[in-house]
C-alpha atoms as a PDB file:
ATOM      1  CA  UNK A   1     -72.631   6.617 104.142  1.00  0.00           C
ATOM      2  CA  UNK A   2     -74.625   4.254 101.834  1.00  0.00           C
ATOM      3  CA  UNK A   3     -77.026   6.315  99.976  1.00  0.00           C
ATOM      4  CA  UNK A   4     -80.782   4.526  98.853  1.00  0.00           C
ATOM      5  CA  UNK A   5     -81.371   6.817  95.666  1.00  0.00           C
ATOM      6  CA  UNK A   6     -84.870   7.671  94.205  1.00  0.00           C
ATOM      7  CA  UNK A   7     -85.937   5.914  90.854  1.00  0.00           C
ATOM      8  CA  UNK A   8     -85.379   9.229  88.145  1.00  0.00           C
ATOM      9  CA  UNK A   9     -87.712  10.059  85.587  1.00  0.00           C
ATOM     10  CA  UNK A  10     -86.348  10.384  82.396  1.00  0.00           C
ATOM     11  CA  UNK A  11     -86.603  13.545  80.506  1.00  0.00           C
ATOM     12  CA  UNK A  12     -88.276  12.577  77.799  1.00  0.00           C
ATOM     13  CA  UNK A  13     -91.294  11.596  80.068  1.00  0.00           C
ATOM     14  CA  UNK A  14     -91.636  14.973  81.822  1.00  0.00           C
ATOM     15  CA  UNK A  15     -94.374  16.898  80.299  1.00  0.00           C
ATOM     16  CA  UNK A  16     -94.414  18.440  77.421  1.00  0.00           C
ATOM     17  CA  UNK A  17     -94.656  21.960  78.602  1.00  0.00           C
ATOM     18  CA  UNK A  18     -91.407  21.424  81.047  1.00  0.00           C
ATOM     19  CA  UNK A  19     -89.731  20.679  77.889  1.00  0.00           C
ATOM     20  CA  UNK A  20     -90.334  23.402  75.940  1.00  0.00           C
ATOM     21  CA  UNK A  21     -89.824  25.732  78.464  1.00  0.00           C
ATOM     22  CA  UNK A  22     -86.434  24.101  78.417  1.00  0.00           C
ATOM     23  CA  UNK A  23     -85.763  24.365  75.019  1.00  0.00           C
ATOM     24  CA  UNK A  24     -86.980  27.912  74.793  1.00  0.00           C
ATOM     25  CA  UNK A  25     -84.885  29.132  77.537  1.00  0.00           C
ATOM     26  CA  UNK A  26     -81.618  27.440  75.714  1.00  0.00           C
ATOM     27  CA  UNK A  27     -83.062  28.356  72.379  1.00  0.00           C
ATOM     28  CA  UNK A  28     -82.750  25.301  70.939  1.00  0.00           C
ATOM     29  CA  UNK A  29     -83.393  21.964  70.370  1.00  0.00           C
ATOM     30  CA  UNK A  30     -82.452  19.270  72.964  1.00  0.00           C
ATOM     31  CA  UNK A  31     -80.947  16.194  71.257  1.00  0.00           C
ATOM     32  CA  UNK A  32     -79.340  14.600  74.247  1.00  0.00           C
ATOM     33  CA  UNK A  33     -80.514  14.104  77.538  1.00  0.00           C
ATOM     34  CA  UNK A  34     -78.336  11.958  80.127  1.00  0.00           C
ATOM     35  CA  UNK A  35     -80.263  10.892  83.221  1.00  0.00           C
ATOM     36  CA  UNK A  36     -78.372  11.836  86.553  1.00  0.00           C
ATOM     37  CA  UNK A  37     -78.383   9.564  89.762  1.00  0.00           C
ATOM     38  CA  UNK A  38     -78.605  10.905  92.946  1.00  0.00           C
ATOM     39  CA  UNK A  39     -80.760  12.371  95.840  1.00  0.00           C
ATOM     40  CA  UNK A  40     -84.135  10.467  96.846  1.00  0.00           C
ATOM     41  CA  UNK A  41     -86.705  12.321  94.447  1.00  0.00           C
ATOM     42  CA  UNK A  42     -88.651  10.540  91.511  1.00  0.00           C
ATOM     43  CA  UNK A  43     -88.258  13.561  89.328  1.00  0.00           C
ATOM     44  CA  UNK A  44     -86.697  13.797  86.534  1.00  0.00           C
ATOM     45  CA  UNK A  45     -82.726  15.321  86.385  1.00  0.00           C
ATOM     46  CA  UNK A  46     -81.069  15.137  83.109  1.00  0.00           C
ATOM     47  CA  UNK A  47     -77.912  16.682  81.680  1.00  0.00           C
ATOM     48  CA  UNK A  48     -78.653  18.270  77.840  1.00  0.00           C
ATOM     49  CA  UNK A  49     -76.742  18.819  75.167  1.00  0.00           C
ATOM     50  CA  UNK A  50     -78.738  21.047  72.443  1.00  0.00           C
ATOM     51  CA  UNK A  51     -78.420  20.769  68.614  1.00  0.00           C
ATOM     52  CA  UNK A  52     -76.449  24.192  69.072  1.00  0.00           C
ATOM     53  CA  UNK A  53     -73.948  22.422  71.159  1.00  0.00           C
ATOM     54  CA  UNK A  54     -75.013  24.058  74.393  1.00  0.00           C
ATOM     55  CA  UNK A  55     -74.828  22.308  77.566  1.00  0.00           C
ATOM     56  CA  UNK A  56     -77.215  22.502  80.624  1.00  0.00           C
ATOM     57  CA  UNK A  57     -78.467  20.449  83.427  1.00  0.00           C
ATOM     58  CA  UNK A  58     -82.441  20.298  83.871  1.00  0.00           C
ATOM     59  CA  UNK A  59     -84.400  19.126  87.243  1.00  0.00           C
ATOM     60  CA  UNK A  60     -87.749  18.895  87.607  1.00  0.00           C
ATOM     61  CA  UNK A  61     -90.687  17.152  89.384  1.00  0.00           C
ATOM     62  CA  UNK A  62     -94.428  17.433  89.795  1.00  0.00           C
ATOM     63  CA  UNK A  63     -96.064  17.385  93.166  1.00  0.00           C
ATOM     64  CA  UNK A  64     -97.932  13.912  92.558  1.00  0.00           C
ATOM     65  CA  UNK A  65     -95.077  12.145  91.667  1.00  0.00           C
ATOM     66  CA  UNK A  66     -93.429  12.686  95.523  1.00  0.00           C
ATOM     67  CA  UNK A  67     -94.488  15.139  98.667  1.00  0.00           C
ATOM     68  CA  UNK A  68     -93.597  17.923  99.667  1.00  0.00           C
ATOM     69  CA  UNK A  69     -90.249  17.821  96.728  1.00  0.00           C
ATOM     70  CA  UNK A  70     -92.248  20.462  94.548  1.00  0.00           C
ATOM     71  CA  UNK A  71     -91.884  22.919  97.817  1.00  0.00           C
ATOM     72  CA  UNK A  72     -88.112  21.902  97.772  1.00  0.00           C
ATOM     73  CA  UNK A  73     -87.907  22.651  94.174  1.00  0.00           C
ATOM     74  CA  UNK A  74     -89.730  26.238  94.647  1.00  0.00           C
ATOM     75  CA  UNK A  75     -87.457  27.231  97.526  1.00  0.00           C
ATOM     76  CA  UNK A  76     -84.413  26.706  95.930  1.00  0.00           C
ATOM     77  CA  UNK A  77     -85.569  29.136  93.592  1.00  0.00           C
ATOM     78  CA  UNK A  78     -85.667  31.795  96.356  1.00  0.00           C
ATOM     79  CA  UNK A  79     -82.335  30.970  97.521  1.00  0.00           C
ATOM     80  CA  UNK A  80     -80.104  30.609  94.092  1.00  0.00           C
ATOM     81  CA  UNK A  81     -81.835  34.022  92.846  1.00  0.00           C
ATOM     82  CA  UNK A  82     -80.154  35.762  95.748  1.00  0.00           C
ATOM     83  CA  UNK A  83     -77.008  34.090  95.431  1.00  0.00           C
ATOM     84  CA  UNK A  84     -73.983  35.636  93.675  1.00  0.00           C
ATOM     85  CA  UNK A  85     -72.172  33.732  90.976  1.00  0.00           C
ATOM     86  CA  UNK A  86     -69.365  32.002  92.122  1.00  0.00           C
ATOM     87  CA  UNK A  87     -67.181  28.593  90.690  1.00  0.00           C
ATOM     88  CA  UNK A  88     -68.285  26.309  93.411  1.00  0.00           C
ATOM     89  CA  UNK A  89     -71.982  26.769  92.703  1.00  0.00           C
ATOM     90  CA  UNK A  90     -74.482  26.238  90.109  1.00  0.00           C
ATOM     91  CA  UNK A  91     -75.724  28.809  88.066  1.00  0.00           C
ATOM     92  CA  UNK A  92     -79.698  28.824  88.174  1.00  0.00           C
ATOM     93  CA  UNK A  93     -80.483  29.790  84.585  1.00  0.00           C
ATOM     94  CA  UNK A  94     -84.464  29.813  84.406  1.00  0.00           C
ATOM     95  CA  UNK A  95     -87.050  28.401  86.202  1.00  0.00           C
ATOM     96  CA  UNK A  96     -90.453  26.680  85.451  1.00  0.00           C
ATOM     97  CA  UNK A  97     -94.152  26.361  87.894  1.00  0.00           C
ATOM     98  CA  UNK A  98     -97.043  25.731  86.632  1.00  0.00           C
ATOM     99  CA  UNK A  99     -98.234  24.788  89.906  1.00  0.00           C
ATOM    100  CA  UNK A 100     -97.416  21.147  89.559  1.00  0.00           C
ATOM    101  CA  UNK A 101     -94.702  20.415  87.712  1.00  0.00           C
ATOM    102  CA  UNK A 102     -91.385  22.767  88.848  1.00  0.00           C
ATOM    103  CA  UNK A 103     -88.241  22.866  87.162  1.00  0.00           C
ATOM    104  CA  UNK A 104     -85.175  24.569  87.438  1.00  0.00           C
ATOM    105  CA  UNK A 105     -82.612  25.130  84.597  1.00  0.00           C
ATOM    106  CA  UNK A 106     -79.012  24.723  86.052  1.00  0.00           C
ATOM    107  CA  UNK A 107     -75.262  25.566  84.117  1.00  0.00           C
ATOM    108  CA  UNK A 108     -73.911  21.960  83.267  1.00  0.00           C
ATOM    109  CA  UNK A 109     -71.382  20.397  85.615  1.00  0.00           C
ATOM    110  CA  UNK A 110     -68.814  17.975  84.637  1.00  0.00           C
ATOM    111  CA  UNK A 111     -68.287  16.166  87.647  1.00  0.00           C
ATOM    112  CA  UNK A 112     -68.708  13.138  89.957  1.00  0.00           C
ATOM    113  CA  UNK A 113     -69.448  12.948  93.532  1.00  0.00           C
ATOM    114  CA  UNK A 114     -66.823  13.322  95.595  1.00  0.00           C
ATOM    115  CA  UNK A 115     -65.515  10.018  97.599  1.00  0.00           C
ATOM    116  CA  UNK A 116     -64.937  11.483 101.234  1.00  0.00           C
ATOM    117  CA  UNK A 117     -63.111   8.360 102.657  1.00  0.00           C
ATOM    118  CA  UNK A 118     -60.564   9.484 100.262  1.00  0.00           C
ATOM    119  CA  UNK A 119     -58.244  12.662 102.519  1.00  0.00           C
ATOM    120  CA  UNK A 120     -57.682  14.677  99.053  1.00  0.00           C
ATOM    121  CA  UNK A 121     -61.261  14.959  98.045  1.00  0.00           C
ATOM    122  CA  UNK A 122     -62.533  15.411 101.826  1.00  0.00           C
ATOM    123  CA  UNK A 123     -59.812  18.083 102.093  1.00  0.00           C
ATOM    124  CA  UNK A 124     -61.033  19.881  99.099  1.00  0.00           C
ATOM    125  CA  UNK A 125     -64.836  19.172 100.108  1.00  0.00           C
ATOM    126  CA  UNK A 126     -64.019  20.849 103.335  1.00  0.00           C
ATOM    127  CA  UNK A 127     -62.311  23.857 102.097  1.00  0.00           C
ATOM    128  CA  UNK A 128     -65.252  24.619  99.686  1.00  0.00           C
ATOM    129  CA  UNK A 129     -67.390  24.680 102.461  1.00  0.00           C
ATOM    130  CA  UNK A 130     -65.271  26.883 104.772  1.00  0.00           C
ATOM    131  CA  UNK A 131     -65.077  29.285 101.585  1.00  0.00           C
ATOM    132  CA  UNK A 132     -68.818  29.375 101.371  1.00  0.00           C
ATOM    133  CA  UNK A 133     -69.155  29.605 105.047  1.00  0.00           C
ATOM    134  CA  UNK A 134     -67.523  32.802 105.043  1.00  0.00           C
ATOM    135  CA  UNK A 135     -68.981  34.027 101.965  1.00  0.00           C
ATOM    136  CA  UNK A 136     -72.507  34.054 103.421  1.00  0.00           C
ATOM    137  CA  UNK A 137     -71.912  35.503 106.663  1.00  0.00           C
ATOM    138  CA  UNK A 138     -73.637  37.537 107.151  1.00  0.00           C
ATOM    139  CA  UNK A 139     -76.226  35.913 104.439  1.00  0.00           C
ATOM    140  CA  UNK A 140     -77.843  38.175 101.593  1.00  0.00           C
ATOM    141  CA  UNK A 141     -80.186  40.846 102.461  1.00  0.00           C
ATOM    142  CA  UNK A 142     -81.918  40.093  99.580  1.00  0.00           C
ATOM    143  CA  UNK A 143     -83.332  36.320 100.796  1.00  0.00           C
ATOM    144  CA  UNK A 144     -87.268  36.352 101.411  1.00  0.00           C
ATOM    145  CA  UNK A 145     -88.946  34.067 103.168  1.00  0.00           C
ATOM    146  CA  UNK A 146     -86.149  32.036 104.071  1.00  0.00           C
ATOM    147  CA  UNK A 147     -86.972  29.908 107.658  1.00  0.00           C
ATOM    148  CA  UNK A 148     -83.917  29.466 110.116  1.00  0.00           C
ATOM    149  CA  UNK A 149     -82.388  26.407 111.776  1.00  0.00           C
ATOM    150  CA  UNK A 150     -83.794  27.297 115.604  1.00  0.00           C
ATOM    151  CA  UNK A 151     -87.471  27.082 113.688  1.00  0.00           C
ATOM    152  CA  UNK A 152     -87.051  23.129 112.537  1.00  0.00           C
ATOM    153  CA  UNK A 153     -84.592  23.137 116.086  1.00  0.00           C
ATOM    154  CA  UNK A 154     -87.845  23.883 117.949  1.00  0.00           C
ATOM    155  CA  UNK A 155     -90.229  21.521 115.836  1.00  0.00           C
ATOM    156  CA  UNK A 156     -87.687  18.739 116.822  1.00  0.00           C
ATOM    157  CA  UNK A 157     -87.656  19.593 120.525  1.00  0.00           C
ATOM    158  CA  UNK A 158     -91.774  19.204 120.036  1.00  0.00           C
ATOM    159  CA  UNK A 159     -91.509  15.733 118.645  1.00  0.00           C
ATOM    160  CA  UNK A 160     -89.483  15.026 121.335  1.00  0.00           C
ATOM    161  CA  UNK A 161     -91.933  16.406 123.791  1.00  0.00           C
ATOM    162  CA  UNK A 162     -94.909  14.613 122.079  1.00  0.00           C
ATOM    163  CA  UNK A 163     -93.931  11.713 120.827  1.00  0.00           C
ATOM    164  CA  UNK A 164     -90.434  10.355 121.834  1.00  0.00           C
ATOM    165  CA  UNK A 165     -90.958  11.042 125.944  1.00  0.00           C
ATOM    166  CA  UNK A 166     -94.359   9.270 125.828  1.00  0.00           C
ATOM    167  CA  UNK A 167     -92.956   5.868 124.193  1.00  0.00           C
ATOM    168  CA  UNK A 168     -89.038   6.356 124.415  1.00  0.00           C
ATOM    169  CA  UNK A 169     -88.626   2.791 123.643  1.00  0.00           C
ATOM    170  CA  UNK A 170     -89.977   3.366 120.140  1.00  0.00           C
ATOM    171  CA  UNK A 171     -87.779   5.619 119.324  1.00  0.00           C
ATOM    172  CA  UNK A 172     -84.266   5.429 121.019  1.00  0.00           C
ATOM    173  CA  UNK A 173     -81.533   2.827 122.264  1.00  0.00           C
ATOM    174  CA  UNK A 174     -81.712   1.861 125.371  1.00  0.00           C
ATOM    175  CA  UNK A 175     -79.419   4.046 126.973  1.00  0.00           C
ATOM    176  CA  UNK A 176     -80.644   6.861 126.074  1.00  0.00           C
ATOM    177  CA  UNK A 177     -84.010   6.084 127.159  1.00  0.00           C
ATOM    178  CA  UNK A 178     -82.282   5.751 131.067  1.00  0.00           C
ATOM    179  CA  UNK A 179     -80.892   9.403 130.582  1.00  0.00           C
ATOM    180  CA  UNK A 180     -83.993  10.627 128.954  1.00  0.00           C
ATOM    181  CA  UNK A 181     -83.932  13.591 131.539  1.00  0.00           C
ATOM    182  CA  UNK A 182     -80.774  14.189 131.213  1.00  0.00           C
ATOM    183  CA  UNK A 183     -80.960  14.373 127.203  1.00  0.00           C
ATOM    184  CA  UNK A 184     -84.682  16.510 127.391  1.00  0.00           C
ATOM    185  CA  UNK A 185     -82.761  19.097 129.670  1.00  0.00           C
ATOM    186  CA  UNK A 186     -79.980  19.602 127.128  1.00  0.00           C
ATOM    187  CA  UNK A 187     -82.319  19.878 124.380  1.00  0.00           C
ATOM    188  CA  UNK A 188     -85.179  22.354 125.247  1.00  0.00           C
ATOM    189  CA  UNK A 189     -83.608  25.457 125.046  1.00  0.00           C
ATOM    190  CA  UNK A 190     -80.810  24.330 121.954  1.00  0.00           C
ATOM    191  CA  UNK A 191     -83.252  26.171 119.515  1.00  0.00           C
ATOM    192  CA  UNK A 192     -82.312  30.147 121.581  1.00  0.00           C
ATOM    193  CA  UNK A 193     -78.635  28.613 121.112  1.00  0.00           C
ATOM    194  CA  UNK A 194     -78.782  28.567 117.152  1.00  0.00           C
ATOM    195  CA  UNK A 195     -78.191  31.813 115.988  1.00  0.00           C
ATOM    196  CA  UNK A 196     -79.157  32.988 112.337  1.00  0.00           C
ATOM    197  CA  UNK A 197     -76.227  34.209 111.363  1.00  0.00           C
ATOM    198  CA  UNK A 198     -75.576  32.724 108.004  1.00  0.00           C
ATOM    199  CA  UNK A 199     -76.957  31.059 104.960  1.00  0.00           C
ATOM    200  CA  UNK A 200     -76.659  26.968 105.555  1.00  0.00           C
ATOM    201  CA  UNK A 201     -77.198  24.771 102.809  1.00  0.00           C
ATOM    202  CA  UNK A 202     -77.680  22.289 105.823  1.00  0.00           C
ATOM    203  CA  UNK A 203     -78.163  19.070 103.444  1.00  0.00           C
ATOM    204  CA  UNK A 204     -74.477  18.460 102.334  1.00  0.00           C
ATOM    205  CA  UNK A 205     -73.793  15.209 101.508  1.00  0.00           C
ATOM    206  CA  UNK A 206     -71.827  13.140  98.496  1.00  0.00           C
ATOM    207  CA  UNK A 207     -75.345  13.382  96.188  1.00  0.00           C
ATOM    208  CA  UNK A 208     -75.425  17.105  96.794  1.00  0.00           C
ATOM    209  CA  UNK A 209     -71.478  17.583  95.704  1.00  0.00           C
ATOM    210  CA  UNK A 210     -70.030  17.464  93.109  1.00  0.00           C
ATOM    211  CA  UNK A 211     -66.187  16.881  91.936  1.00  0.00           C
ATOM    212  CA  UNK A 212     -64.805  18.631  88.672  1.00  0.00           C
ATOM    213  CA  UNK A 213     -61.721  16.821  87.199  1.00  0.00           C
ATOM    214  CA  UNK A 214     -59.293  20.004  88.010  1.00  0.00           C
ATOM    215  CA  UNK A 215     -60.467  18.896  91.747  1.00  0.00           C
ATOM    216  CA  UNK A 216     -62.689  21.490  92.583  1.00  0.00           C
ATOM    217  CA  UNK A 217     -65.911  21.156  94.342  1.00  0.00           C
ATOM    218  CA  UNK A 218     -69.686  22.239  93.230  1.00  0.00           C
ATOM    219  CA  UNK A 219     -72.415  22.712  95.781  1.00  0.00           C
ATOM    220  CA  UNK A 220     -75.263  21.131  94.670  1.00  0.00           C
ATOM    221  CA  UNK A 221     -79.808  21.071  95.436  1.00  0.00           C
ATOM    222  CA  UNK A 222     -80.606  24.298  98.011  1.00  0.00           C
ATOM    223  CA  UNK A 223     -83.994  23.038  99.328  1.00  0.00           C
ATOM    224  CA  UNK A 224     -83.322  22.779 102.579  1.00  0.00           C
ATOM    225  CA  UNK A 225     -81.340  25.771 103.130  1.00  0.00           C
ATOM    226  CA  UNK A 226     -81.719  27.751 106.694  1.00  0.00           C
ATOM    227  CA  UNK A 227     -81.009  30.871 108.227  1.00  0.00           C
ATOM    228  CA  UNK A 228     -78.145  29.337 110.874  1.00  0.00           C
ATOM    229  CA  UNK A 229     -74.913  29.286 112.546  1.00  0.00           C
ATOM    230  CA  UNK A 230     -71.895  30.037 110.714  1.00  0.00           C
ATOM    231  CA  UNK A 231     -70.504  26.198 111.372  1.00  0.00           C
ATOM    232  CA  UNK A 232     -73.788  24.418 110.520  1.00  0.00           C
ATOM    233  CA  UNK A 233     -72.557  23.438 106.951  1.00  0.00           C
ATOM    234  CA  UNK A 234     -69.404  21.883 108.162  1.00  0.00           C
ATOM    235  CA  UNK A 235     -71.531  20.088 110.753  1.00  0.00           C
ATOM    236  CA  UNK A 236     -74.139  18.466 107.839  1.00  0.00           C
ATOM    237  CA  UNK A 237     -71.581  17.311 106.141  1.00  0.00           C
ATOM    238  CA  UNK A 238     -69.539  15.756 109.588  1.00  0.00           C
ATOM    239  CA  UNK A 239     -72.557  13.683 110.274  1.00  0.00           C
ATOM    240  CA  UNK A 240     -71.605  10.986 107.773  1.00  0.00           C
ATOM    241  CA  UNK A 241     -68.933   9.631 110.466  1.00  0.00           C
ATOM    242  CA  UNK A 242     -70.971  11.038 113.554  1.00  0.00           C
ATOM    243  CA  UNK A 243     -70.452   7.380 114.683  1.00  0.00           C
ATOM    244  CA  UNK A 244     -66.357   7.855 114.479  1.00  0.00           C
ATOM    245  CA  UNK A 245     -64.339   9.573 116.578  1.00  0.00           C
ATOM    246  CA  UNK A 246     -63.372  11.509 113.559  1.00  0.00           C
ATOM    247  CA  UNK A 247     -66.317  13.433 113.770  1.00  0.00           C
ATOM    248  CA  UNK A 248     -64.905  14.924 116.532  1.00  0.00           C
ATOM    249  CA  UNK A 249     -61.804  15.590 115.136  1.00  0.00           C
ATOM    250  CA  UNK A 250     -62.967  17.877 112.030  1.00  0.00           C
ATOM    251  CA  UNK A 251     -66.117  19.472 114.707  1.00  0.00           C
ATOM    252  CA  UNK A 252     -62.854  21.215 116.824  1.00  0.00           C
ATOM    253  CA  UNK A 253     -59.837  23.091 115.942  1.00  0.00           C
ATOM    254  CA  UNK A 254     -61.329  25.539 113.398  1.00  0.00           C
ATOM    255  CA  UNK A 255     -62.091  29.386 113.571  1.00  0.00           C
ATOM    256  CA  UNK A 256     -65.689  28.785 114.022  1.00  0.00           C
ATOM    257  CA  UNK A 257     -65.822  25.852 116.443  1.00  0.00           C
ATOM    258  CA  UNK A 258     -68.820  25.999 118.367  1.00  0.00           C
ATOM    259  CA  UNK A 259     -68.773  24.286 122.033  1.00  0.00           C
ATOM    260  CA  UNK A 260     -68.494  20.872 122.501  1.00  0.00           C
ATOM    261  CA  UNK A 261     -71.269  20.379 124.428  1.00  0.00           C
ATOM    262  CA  UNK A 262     -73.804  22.114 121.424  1.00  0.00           C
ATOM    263  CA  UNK A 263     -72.873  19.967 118.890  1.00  0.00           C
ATOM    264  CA  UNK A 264     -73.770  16.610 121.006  1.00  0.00           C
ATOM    265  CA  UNK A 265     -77.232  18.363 121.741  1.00  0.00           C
ATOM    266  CA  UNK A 266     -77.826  18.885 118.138  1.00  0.00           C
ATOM    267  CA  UNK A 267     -76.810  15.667 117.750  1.00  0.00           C
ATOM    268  CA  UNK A 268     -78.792  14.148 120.323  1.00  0.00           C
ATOM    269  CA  UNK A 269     -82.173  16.579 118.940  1.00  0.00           C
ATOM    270  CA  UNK A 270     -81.788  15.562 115.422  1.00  0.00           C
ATOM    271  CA  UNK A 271     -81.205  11.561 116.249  1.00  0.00           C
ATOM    272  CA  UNK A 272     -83.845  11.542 118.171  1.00  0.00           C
ATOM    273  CA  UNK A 273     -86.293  13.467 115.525  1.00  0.00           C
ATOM    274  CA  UNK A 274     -85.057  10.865 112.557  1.00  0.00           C
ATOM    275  CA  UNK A 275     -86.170   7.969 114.785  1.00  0.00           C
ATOM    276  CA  UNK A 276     -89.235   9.223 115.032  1.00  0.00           C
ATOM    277  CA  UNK A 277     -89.587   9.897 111.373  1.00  0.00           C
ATOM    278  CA  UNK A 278     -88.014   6.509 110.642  1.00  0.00           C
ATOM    279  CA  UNK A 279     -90.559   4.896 111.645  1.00  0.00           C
ATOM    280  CA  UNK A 280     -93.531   7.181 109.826  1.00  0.00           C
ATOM    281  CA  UNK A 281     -95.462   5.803 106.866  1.00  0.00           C
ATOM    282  CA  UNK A 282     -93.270   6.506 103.953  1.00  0.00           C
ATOM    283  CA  UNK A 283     -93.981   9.616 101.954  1.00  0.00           C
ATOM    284  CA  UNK A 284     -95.228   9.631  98.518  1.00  0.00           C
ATOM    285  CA  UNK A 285     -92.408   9.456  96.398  1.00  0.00           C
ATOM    286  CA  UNK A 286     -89.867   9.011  99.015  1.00  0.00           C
ATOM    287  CA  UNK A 287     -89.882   4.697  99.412  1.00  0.00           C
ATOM    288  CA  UNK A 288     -86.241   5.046 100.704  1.00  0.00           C
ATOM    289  CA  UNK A 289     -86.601   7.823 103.494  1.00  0.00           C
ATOM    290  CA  UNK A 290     -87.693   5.889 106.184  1.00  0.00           C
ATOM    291  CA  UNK A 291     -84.304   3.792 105.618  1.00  0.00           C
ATOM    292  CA  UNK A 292     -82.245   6.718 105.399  1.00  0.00           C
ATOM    293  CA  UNK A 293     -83.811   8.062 108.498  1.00  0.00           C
ATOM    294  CA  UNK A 294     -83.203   5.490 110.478  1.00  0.00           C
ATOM    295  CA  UNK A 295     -79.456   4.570 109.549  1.00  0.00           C
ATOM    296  CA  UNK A 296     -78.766   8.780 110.103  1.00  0.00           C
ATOM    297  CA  UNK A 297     -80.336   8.313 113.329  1.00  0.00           C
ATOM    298  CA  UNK A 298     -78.469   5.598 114.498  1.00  0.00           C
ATOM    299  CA  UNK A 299     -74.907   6.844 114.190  1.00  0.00           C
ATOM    300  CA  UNK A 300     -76.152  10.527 115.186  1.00  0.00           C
ATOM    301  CA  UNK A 301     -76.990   8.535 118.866  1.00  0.00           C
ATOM    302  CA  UNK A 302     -73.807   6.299 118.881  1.00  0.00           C
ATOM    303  CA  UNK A 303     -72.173   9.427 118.099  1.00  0.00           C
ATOM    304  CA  UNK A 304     -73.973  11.534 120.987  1.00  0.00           C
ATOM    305  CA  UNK A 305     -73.235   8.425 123.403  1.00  0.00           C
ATOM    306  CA  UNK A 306     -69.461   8.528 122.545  1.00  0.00           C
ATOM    307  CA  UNK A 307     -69.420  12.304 123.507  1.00  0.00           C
ATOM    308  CA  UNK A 308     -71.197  12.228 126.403  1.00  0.00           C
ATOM    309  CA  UNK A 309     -68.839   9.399 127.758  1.00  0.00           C
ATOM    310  CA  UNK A 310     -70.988   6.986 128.406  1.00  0.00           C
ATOM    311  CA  UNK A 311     -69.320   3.681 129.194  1.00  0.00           C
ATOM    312  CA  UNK A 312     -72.533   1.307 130.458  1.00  0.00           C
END
């Protein structure tokens, strides 16, 4: 899926005091520092080299520059301090809040993003996540705070009940503003079907992966992780061909499968929800959301349409 990218700050413009918390936490001086593409934030993401020959990788952001990414920031804190150490994730080395500005200080990758239309790098995409599927089930006991996927599933069904049933045409395609009883009666209860189970990442796309040369995959950016079901990883990272039949393909035939019929609700709930947002005043920070939003939303319905065989 086409990705609209944020505009990143370079590192030498983040404040002063993020950089020398930086440099004091490698212990030396930074005399390289390559900006990184990638996700929709205005922050500033940088890969360092020090004058020790150290290597890092460096995020940060301050809450005027873009809303609501500074919370982001602060709960992936949470989430990679309870995480073990293993290959296929980043190692969160120190962190930085001053109440604005919030950095994290990450073990260097080397690595590209993954291209999933390719079947090696998919397969090896989907086999990390299967390995970290199982890894975090149950999730750590140690998490705090940490909000589960039938919380946002139940601020979705609200929208819905709020918004999206008093002006369906704003929001939806046609045919699925004929069935809109038929879609609100598969959705209400979906958030007492969504056990918390596991730790989800629950934002895995090509920006938030990454692809060593040996072919190994890094999960990348924890800020939206959820309590969830087991299968909810696999499913985030499905919905870039929701609108293909192959979607289908890698959502069956696995250990974890969930029914058929509870992934095209989610997928319903959550295409319905980015329409809404899709058409919301931009957020600070965040010019390309709204686009995103929208083009997510649109193959999450074709998607839902194709399941629930509709042939108008």
């Amino acid at each position: 899926m086409p990705r609209a990218f944020g505009v990143r700050r370079e590192f030498a413009d983040v404040p002063a005091a993020v950089r020398a918390w930086v440099e004091a936490a490698l212990g030396a001086q930074v005399v390289e520092a390559e900006t990184q593409v990638g996700g929709l934030s205005p922050g500033g993401a940088a890969r360092l080299r020090t004058a020790a020959g150290e290597r890092a990788f460096v995020k940060a952001v301050g809450a005027s520059l873009s809303d609501g990414t500074a919370d982001l920031f602060r709960h992936e804190v949470v989430v990679l301090s309870a995480l073990p150490d293993v290959p296929y994730r980043t190692r969160l080395r120190s962190s930085y809040d001053d109440g604005d500005w919030v950095g994290l200080l990450l073990d260097d990758v080397d690595g590209r993003f993954p291209d999933l239309s390719d079947a090696g790098e998919a397969a090896a995409v989907w086999d990390t996540v299967s390995i970290q599927s199982a890894e975090l089930l149950p999730p750590p006991t140690d998490l705090v705070g940490i909000g589960s996927l039938a919380q946002t599933a139940h601020r979705m069904v609200a929208t819905w009940q709020a918004a999206i049933v008093a002006a369906p045409e704003t929001y939806l395609p046609s045919w699925a503003v004929r069935r809109l009883p038929e879609l609100l009666k598969r959705i209400v209860d979906l958030p007492d079907r969504l056990p918390s189970e596991s730790l989800c990442h629950w934002d895995l796309r090509e920006d938030n992966l990454l692809l060593r040369p040996d072919g190994s995959v890094v999960i990348l950016d924890w800020g939206m992780a959820r309590l969830g079901p087991c299968w909810a990883d696999r499913f985030s990272v499905a919905v870039q061909w929701a609108a293909l039949p192959y979607f289908d393909e890698v959502m069956t035939g696995w250990p974890w499968a969930p029914e058929a019929d509870l992934i095209t609700d989610l997928m319903v709930l959550i295409g319905g929800r980015l329409a809404w947002l899709a058409v919301q005043p931009a957020r600070l920070g965040l010019p390309t959301m709204p686009a995103l939003t929208g083009a997510v939303s649109r193959d999450l319905l074709i998607g839902a349409r194709r399941r629930l065989a509709d042939r108008e």
